[in-house]
C-alpha atoms as a PDB file:
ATOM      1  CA  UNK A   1      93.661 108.250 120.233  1.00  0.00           C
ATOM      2  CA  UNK A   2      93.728 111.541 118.333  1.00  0.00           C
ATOM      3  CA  UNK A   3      91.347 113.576 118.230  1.00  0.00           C
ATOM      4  CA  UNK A   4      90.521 114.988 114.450  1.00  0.00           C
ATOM      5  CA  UNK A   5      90.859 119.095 114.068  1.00  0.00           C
ATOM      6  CA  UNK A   6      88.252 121.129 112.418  1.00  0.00           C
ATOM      7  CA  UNK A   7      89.451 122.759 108.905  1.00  0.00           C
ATOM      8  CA  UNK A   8      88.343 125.827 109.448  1.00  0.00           C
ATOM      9  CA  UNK A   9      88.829 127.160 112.849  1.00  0.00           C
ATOM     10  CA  UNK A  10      91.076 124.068 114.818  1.00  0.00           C
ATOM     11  CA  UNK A  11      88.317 122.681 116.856  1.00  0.00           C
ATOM     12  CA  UNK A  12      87.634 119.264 117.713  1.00  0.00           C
ATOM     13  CA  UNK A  13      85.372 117.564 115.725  1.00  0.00           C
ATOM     14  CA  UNK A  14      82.878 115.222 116.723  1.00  0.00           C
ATOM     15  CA  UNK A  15      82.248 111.673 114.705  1.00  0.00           C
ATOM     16  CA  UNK A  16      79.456 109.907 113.552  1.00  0.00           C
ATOM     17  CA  UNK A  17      79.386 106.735 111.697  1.00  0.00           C
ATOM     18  CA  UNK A  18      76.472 105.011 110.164  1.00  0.00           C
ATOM     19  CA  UNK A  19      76.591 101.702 108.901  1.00  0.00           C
ATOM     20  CA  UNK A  20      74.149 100.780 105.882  1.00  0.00           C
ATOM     21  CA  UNK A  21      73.974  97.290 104.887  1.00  0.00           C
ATOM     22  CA  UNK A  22      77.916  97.222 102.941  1.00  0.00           C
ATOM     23  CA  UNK A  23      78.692 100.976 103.170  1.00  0.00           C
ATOM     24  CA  UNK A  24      79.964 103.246 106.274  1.00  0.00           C
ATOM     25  CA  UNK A  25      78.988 106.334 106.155  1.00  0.00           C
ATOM     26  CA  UNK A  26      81.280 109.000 108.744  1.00  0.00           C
ATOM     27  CA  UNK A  27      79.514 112.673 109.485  1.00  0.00           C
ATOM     28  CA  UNK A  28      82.164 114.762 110.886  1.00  0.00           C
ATOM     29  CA  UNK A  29      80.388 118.052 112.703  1.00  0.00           C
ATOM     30  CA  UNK A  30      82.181 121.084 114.397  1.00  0.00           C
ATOM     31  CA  UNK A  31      80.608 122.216 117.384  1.00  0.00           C
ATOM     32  CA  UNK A  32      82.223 125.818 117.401  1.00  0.00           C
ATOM     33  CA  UNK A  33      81.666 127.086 113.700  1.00  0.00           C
ATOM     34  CA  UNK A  34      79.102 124.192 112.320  1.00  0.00           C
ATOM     35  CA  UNK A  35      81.005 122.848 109.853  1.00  0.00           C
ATOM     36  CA  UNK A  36      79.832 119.594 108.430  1.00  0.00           C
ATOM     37  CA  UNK A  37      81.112 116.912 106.235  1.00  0.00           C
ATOM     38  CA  UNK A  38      80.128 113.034 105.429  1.00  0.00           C
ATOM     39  CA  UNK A  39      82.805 111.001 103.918  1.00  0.00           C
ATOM     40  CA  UNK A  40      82.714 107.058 102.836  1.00  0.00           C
ATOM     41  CA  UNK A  41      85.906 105.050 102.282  1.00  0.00           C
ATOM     42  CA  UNK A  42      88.406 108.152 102.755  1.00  0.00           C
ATOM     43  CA  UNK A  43      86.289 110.154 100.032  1.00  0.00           C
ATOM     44  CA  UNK A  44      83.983 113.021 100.818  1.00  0.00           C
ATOM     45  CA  UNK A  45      80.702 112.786 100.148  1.00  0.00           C
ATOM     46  CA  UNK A  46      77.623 115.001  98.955  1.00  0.00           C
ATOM     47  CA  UNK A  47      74.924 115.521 100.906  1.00  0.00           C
ATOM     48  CA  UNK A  48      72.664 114.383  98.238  1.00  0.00           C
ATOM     49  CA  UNK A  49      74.050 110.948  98.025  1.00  0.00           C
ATOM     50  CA  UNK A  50      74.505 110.683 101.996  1.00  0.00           C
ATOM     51  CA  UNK A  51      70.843 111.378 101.644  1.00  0.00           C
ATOM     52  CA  UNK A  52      69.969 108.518  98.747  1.00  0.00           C
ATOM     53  CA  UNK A  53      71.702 106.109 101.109  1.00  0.00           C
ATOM     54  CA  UNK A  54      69.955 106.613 104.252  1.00  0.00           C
ATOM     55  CA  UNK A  55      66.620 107.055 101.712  1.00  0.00           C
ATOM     56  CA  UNK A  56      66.416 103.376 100.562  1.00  0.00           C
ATOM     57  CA  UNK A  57      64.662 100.490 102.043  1.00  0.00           C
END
């Protein structure tokens, strides 16, 4: 498996998925410079609409 690189400074990244109902939701987070990101279906996301996801009931 490989392991996904960090943009910014070539760290590993660490990934999170979250599965809502239809949708997968991936958080990618850099330990060494905190460097988030949230993508869905290959396309990167905005934190406000990672946030309406997880917000509905």
């Amino acid at each position: 498996m490989a392991t996904t690189r960090c943009a910014q400074c070539g760290s590993p990244l660490v990934e999170i998925t979250l599965n809502r109902g239809e949708s997968t939701m991936t958080m990618q987070s850099c330990s060494t410079c905190d460097t988030r990101s949230w993508r869905a279906d290959g396309e990167l996301l905005p934190i406000h609409r990672v946030l309406e996801a997880v917000g509905r009931r």
